[in-house]
N, C-alpha and C. Protein backbone atom coordinates (compact mmCIF):
# COMPACT_ATOMS: atom_id res chain seq x y z
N UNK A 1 53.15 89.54 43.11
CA UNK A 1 53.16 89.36 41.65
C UNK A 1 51.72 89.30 41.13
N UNK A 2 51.14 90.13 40.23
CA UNK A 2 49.75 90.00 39.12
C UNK A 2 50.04 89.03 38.38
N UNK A 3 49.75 88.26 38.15
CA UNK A 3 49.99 87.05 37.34
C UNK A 3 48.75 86.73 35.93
N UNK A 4 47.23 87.26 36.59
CA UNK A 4 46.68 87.52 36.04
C UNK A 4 45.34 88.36 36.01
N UNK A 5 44.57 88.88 35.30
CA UNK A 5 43.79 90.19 35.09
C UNK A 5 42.29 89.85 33.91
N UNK A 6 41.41 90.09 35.08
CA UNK A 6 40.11 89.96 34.41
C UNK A 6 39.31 90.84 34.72
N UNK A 7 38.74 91.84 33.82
CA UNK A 7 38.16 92.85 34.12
C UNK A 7 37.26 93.65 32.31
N UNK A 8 36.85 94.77 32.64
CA UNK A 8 36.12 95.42 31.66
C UNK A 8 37.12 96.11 30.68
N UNK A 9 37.12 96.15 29.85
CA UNK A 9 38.50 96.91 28.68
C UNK A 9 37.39 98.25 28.54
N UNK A 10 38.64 99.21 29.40
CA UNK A 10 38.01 100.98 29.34
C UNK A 10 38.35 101.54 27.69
N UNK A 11 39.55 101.41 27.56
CA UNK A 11 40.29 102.66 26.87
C UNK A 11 41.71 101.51 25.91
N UNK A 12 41.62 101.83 24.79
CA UNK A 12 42.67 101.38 24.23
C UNK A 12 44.16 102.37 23.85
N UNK A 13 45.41 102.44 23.38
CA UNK A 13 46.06 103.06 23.02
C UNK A 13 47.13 102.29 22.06
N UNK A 14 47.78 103.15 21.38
CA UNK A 14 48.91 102.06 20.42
C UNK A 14 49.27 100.85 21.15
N UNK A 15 49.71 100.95 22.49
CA UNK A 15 50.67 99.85 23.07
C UNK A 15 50.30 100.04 24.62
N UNK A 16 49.41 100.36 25.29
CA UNK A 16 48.70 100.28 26.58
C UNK A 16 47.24 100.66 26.63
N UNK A 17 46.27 99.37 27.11
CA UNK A 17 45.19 99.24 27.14
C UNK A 17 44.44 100.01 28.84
N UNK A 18 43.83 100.03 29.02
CA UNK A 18 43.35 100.45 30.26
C UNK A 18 41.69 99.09 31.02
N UNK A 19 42.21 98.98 31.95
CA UNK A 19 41.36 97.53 32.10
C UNK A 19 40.47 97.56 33.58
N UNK A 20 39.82 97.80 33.99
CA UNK A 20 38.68 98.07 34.81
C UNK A 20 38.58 97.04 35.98
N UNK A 21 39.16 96.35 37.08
CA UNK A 21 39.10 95.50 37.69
C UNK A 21 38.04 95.93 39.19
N UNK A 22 37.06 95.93 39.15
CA UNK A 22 36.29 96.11 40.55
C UNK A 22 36.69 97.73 41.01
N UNK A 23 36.49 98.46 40.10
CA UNK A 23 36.86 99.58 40.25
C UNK A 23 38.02 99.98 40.11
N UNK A 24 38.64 99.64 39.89
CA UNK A 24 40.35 99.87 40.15
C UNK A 24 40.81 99.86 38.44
N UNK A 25 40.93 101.01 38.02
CA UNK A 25 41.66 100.72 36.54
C UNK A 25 43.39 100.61 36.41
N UNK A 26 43.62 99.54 35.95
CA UNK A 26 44.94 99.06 35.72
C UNK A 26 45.60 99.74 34.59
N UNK A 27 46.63 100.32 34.34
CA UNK A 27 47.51 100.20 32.76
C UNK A 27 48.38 99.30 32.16
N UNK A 28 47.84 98.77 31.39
CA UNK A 28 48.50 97.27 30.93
C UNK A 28 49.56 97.73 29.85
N UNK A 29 50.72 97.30 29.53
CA UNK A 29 51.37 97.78 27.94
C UNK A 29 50.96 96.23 27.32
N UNK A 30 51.01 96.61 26.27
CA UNK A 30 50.28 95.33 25.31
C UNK A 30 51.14 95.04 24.12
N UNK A 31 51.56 93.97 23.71
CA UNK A 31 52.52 93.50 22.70
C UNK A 31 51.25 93.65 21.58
N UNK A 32 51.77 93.74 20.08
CA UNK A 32 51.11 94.03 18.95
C UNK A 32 49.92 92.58 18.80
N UNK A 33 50.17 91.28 18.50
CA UNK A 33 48.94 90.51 18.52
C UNK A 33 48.30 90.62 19.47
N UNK A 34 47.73 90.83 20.75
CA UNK A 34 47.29 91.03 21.90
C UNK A 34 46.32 92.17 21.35
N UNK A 35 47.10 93.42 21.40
CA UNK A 35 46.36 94.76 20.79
C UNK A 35 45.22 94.40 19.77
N UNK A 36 45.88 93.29 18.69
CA UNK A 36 44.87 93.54 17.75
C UNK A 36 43.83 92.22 17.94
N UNK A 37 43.65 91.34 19.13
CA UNK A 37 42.40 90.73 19.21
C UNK A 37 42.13 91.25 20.04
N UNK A 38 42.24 92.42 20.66
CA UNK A 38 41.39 92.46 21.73
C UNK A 38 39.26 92.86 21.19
N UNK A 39 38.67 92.98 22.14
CA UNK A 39 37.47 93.32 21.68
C UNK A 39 37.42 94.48 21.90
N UNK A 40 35.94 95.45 21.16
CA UNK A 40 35.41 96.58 21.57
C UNK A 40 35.99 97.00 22.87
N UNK A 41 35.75 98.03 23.13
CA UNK A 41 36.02 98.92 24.81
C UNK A 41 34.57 98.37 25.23
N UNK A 42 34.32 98.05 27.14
CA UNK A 42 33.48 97.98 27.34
C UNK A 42 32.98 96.37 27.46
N UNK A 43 34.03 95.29 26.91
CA UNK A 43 34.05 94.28 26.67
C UNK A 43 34.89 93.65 28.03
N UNK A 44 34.42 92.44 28.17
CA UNK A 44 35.35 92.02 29.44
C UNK A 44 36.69 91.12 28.79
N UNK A 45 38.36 90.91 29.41
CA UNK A 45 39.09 90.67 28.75
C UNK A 45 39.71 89.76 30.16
N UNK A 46 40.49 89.01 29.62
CA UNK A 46 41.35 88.04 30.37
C UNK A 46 42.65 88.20 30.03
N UNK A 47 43.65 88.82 30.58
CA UNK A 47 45.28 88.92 30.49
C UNK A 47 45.92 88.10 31.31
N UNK A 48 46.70 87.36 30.51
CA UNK A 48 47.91 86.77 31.57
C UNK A 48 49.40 87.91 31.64
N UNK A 49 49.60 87.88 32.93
CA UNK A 49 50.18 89.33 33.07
C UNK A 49 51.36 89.39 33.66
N UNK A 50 52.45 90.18 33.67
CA UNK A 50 53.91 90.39 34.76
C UNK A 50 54.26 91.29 34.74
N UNK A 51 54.40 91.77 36.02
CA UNK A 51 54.70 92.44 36.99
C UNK A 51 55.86 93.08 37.57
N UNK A 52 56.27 94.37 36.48
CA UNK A 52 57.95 94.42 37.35
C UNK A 52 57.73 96.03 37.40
N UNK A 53 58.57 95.60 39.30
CA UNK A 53 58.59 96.50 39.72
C UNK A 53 60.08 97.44 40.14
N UNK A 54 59.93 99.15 39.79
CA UNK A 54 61.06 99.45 40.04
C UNK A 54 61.14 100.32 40.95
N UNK A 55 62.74 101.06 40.71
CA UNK A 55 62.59 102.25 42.00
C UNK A 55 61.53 103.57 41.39
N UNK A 56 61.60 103.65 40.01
CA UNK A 56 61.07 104.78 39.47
C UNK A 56 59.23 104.77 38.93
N UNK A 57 59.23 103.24 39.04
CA UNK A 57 57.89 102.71 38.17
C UNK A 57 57.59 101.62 38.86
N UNK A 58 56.26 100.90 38.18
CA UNK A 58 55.45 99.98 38.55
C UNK A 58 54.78 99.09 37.04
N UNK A 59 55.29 98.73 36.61
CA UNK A 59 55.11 98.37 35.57
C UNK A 59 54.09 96.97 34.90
N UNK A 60 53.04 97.01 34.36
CA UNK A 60 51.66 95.95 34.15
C UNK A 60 51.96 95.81 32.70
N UNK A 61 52.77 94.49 32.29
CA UNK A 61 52.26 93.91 30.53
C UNK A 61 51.48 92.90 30.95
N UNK A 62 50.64 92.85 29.75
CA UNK A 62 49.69 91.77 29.40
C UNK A 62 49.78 91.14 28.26
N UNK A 63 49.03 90.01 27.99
CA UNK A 63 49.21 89.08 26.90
C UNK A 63 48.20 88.03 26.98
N UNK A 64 47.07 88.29 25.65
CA UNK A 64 45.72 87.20 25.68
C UNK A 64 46.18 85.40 25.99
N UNK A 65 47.86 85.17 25.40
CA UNK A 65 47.93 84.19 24.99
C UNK A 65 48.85 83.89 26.24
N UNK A 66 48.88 82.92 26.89
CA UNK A 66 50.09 82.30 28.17
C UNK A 66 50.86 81.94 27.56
N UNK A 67 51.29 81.67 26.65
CA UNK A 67 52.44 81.07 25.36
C UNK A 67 53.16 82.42 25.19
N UNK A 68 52.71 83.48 24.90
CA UNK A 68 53.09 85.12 24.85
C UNK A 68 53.85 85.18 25.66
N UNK A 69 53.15 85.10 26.85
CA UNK A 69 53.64 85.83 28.28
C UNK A 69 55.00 84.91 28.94
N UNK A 70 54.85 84.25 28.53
CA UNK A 70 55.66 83.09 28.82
C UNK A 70 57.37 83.12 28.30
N UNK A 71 57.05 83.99 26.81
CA UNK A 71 57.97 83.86 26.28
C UNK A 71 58.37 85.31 26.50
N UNK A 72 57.71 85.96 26.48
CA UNK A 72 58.05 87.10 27.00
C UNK A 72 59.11 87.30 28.33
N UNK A 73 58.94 86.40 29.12
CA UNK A 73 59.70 86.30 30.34
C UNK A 73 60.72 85.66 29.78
N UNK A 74 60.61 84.69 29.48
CA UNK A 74 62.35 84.17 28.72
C UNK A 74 62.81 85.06 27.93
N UNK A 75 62.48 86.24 27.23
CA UNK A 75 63.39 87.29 26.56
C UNK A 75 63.77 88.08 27.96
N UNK A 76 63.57 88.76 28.58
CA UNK A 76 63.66 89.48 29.70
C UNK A 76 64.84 88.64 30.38
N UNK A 77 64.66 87.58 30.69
CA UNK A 77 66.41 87.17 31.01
C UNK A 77 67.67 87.22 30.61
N UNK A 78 67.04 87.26 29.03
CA UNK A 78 68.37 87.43 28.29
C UNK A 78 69.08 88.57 28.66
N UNK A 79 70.36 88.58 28.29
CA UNK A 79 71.51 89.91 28.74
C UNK A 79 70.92 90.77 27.76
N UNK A 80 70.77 91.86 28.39
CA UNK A 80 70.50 93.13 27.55
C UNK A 80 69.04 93.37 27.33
N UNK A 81 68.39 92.43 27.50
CA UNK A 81 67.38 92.69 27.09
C UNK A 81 65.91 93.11 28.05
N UNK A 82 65.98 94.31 28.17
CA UNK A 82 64.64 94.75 29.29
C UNK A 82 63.51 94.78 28.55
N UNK A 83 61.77 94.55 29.58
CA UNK A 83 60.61 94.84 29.35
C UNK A 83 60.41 95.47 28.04
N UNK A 84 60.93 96.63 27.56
CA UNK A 84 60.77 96.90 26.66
C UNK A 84 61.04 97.07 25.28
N UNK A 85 62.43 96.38 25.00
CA UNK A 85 62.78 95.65 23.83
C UNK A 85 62.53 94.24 23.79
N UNK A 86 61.75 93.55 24.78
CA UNK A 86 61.57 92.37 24.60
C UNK A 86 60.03 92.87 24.04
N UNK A 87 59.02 93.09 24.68
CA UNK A 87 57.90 93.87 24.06
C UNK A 87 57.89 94.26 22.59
N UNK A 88 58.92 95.16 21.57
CA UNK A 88 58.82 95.51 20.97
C UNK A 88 59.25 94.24 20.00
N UNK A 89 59.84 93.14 20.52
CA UNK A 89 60.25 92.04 19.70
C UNK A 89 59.31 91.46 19.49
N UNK A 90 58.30 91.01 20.41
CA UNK A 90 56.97 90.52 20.06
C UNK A 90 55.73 91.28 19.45
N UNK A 91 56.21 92.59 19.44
CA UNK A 91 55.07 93.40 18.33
C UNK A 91 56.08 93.56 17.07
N UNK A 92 57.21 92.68 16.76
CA UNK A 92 57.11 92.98 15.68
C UNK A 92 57.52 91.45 14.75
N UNK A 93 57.13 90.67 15.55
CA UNK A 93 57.57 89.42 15.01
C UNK A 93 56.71 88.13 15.58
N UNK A 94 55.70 87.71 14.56
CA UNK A 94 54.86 86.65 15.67
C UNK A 94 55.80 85.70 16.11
N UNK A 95 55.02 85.32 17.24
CA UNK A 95 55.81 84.59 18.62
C UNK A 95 56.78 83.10 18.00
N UNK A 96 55.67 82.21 17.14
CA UNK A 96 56.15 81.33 16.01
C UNK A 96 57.76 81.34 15.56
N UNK A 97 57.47 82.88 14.68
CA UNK A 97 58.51 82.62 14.20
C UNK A 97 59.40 83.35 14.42
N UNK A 98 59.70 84.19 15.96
CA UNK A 98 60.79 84.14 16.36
C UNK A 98 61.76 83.22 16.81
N UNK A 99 60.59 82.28 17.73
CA UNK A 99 61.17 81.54 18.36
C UNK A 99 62.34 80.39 16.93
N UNK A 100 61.69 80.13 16.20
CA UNK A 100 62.02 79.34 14.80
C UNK A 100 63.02 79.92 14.11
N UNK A 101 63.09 81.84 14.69
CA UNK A 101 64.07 82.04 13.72
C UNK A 101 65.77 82.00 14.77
N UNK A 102 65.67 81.66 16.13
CA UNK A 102 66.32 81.80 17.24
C UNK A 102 66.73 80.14 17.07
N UNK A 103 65.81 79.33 17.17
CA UNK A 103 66.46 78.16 17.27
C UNK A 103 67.16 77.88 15.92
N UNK A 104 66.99 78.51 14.96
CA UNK A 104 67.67 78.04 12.88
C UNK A 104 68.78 78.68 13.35
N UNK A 105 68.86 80.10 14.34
CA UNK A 105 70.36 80.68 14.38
C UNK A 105 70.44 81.84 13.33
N UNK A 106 69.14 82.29 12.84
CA UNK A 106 68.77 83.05 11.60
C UNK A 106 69.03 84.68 11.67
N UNK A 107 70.19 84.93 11.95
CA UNK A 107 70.63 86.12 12.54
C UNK A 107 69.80 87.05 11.53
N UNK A 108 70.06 87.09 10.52
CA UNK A 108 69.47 88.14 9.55
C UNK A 108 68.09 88.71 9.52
N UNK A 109 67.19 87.54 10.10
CA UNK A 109 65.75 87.41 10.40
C UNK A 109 65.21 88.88 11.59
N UNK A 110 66.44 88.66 12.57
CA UNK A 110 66.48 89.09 13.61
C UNK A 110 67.06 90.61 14.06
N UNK A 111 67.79 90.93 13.11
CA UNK A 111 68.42 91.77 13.22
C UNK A 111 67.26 93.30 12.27
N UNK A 112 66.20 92.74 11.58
CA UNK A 112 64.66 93.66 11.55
C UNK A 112 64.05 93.96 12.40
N UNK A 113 64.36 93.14 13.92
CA UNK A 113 63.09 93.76 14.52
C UNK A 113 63.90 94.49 15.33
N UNK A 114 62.90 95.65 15.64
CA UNK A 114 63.24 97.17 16.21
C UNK A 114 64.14 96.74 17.44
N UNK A 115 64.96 97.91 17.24
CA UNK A 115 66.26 97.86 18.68
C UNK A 115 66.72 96.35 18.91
N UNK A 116 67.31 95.46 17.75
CA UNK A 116 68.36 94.78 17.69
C UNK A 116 69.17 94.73 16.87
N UNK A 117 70.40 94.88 17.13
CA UNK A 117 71.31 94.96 16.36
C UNK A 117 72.07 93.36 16.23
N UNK A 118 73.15 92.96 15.24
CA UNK A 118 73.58 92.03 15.20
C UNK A 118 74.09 91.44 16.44
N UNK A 119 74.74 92.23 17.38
CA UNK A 119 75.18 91.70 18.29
C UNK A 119 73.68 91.11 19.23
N UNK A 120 73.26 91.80 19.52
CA UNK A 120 72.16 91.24 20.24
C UNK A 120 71.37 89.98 19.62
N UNK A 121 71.18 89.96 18.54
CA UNK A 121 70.64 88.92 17.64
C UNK A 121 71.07 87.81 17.96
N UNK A 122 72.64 88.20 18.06
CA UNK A 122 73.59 86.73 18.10
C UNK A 122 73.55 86.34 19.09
N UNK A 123 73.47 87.08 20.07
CA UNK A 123 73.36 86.59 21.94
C UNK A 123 72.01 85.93 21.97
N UNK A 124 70.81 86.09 21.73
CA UNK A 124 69.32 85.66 21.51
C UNK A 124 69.87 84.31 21.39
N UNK A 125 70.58 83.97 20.12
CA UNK A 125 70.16 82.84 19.38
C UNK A 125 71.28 82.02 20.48
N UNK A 126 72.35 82.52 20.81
CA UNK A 126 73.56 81.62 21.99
C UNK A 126 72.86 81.53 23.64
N UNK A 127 71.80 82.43 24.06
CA UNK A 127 71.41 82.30 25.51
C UNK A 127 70.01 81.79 25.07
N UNK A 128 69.61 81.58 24.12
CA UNK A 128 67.65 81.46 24.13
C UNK A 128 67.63 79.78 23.63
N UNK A 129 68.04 79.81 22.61
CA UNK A 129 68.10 78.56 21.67
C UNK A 129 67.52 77.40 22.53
N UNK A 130 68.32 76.90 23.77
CA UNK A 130 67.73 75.61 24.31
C UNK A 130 66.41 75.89 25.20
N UNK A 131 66.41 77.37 25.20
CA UNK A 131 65.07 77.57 26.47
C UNK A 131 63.95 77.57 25.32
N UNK A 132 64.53 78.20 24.25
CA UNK A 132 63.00 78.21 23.33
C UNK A 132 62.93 76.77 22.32
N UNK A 133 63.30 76.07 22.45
CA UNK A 133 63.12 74.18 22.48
C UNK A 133 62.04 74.29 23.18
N UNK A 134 62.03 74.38 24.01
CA UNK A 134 61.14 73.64 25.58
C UNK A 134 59.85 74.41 24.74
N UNK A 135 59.65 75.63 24.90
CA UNK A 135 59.11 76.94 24.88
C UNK A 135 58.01 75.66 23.66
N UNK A 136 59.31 75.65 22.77
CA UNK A 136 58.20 75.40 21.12
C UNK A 136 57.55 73.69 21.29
N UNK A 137 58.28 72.87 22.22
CA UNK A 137 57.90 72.09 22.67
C UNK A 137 56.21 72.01 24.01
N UNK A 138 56.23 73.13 24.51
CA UNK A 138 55.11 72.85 25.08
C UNK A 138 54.10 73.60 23.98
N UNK A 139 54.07 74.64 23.74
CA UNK A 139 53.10 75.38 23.24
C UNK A 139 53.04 75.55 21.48
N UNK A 140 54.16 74.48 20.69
CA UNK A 140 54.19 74.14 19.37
C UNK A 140 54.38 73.01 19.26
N UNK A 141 53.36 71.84 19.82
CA UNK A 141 53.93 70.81 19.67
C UNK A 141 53.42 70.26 18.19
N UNK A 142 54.53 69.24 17.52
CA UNK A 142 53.68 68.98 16.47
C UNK A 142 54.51 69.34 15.21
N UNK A 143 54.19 70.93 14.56
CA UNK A 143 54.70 71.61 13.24
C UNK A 143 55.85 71.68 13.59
N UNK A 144 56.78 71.16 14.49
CA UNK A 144 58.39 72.04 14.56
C UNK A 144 58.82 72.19 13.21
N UNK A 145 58.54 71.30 11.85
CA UNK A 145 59.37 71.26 10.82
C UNK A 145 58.68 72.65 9.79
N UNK A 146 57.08 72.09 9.74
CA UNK A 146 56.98 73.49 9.46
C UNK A 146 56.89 74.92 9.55
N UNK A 147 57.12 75.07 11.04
CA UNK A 147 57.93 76.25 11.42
C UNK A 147 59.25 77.09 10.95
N UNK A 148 59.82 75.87 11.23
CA UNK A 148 61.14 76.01 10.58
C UNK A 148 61.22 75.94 9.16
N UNK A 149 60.24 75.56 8.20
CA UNK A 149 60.25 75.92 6.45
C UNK A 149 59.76 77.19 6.72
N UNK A 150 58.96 78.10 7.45
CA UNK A 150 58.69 79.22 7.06
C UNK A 150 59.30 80.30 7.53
N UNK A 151 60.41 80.17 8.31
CA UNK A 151 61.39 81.11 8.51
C UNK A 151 62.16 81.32 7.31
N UNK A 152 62.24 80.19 6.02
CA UNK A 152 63.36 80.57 4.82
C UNK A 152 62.28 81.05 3.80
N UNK A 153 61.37 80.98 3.88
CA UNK A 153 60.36 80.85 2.75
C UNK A 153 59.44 82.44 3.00
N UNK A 154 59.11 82.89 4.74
CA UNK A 154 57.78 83.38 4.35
C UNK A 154 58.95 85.30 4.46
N UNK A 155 59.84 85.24 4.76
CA UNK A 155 60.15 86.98 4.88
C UNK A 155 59.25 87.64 3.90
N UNK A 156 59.90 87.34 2.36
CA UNK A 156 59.63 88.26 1.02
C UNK A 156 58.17 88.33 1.63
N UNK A 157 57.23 87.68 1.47
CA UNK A 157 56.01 87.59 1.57
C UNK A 157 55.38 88.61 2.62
N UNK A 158 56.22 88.63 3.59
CA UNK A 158 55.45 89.52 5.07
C UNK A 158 55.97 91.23 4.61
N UNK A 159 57.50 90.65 3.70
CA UNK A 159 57.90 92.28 3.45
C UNK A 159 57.37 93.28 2.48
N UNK A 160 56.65 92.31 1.42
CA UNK A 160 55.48 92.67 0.15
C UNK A 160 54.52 93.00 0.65
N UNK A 161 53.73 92.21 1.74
CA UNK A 161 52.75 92.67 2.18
C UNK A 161 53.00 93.72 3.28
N UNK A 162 53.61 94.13 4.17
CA UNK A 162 53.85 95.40 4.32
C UNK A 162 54.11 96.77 3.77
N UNK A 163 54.71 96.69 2.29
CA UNK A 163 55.31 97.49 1.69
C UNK A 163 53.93 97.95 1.13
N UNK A 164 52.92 96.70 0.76
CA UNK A 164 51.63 97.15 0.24
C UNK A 164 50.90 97.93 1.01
N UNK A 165 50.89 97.56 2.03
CA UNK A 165 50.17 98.60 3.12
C UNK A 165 50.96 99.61 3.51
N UNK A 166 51.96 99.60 3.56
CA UNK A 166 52.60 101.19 3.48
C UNK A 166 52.06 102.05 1.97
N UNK A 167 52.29 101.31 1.20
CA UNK A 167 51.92 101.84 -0.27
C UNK A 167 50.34 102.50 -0.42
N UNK A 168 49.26 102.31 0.44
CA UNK A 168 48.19 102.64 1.04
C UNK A 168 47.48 103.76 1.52
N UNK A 169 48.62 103.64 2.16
CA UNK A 169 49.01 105.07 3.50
C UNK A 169 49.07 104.16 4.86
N UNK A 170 49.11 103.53 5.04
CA UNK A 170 49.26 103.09 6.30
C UNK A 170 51.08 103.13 7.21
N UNK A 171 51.27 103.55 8.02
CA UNK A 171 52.32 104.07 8.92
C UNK A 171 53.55 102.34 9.15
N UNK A 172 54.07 102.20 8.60
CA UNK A 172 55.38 101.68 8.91
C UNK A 172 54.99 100.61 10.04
N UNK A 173 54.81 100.99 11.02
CA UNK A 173 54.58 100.39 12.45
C UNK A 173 53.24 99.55 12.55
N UNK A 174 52.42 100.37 11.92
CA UNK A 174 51.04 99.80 11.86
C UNK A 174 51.24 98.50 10.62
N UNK A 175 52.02 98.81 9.72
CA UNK A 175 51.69 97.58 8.17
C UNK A 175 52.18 96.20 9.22
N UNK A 176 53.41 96.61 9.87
CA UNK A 176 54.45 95.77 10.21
C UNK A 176 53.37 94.68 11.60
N UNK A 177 52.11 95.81 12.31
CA UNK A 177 51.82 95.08 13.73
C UNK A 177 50.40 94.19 12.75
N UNK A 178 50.17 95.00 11.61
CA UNK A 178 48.89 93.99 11.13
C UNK A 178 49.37 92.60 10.18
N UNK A 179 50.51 92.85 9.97
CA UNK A 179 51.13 91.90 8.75
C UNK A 179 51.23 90.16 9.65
N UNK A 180 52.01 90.90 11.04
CA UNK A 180 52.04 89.90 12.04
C UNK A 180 51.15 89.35 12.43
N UNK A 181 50.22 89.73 12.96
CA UNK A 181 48.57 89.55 13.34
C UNK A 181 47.96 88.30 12.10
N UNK A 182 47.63 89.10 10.78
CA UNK A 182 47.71 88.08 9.88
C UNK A 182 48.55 87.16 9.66
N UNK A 183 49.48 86.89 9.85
CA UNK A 183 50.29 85.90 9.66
C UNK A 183 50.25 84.69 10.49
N UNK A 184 50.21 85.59 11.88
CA UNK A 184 50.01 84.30 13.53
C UNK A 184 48.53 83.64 12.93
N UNK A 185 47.56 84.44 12.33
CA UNK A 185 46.39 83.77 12.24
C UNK A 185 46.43 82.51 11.71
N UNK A 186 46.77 82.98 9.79
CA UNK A 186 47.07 81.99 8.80
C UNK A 186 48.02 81.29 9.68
N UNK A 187 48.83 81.08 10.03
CA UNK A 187 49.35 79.86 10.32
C UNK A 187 49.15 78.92 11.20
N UNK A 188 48.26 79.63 12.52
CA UNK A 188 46.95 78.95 13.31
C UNK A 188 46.47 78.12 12.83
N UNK A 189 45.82 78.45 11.79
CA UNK A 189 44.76 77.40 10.82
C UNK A 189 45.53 77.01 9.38
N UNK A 190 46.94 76.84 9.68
CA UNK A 190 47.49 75.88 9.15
C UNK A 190 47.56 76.29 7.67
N UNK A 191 47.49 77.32 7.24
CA UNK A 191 47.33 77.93 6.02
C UNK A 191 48.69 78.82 5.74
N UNK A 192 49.43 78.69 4.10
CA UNK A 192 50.34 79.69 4.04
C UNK A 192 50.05 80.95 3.96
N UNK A 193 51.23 81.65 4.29
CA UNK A 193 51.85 83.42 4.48
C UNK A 193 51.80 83.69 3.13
N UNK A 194 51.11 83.64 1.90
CA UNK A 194 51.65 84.04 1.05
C UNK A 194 50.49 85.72 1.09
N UNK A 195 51.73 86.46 0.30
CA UNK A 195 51.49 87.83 -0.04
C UNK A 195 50.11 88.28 -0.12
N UNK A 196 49.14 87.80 -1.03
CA UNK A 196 48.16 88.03 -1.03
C UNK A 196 46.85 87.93 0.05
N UNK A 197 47.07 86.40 0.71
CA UNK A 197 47.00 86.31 1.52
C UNK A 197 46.84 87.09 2.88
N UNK A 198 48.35 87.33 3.26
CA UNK A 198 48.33 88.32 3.97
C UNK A 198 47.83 89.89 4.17
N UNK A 199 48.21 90.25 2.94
CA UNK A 199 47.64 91.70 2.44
C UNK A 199 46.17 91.59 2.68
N UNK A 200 45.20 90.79 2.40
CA UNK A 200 43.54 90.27 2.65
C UNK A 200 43.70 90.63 4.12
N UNK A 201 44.30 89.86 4.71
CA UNK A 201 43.67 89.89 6.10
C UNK A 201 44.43 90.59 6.70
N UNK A 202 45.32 91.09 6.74
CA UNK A 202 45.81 92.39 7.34
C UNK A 202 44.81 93.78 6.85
N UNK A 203 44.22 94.10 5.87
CA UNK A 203 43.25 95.16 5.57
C UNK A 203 42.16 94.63 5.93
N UNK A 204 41.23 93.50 6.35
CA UNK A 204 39.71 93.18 6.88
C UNK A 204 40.49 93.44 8.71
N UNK A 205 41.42 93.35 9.26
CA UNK A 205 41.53 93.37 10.78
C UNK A 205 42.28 94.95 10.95
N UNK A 206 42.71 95.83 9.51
CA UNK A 206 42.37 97.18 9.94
C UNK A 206 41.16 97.93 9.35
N UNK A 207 40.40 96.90 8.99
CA UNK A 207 39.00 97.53 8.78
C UNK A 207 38.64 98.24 7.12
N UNK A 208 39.45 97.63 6.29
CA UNK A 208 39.24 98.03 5.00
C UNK A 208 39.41 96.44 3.87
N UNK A 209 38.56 96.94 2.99
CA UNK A 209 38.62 95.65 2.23
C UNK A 209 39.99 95.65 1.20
N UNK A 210 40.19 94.43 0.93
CA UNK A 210 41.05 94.55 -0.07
C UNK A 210 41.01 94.97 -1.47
N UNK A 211 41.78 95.66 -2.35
CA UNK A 211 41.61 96.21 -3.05
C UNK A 211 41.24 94.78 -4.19
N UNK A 212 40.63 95.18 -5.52
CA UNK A 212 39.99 94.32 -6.23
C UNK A 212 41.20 94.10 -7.22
């Protein structure tokens, strides 16, 4: 098992980074917040990482944050759910407030992010619920309540500010992986999701200012 990965960052891509270990370049797939702190190419990076292996493949995700990776493995148990719809759940929904929208039971929340449908939504919230307690208990200790106010409160806000950056030109996938990014931040430092807000710092972390 790779468990974890420290090395030079070669080469980036939408959703697999390329990572330089003592000669040996690795291919990592990378969940959307991960992607967007990473540094320059050429920069040295620290992944906490897992490892699954098949008959057809060999498979390397990574994740800056052990809270990520962590939870990442508790989606992967769930029924139905392989490496790569669990992946795409965490690039499209910061880690926060999935977990917040799994323990509320917030099917509707859930049923946006890519390749889940209601049924699956509903299984999340009936097989995950007591594992992601623990989950929000080690690595959220503290806000549980305001976690849980911003699962009813912040959608409109993340869906305005996406729509704005689609409105832009920016690609669907991209509004949706920077909206998140901004959002995990602001709420890091304890600050609300509101629209404007977000829209700011989702355009300074794709490299354009906000409009005046």
């Amino acid at each position: 098992m790779i468990g974890r990965l420290q090395g030079i960052l070669l080469a980036r891509d939408e959703a697999v980074i390329l990572v330089d270990v003592g000669g040996i370049a690795y291919e990592v797939e990378v969940s959307a917040a991960t992607l967007y702190q990473l540094p320059p190419a050429g920069k040295e990076i620290v992944l906490h990482t897992h490892f699954i292996v098949r008959e057809d493949a060999q498979l390397l995700f990574g994740f800056l944050e052990l809270a990520e990776r962590n939870l990442f493995r508790l989606l992967i148990k769930a029924n139905g759910v392989g490496p790569k719809l669990a992946l795409g759940i965490l690039s499209g929904m910061e880690s926060a407030r999935f977990v917040a929208a799994v323990i509320n039971g917030d099917v509707n929340a859930l049923v946006k992010l890519p390749g889940v449908g209601r049924k699956t939504a509903e299984r999340l919230v009936v097989e995950l619920r007591d594992r992601l307690q623990e989950w929000q208990s080690l690595y959220r200790t503290g806000p549980h309540v305001q976690v849980t106010t911003q699962v009813t409160k912040s959608p409109n806000s993340w869906q305005e500010a996406e729509s704005a950056l689609i409105s832009l030109g920016y690609k669907p996938q991209e509004a949706a992986k920077a909206v998140t990014l901004a959002a995990g931040t602001l709420e890091s430092e304890g600050k609300t999701t509101e629209t404007a807000a977000l829209i700011r710092l989702s355009l300074k972390n794709l490299g354009r200012s906000a409009p005046a």
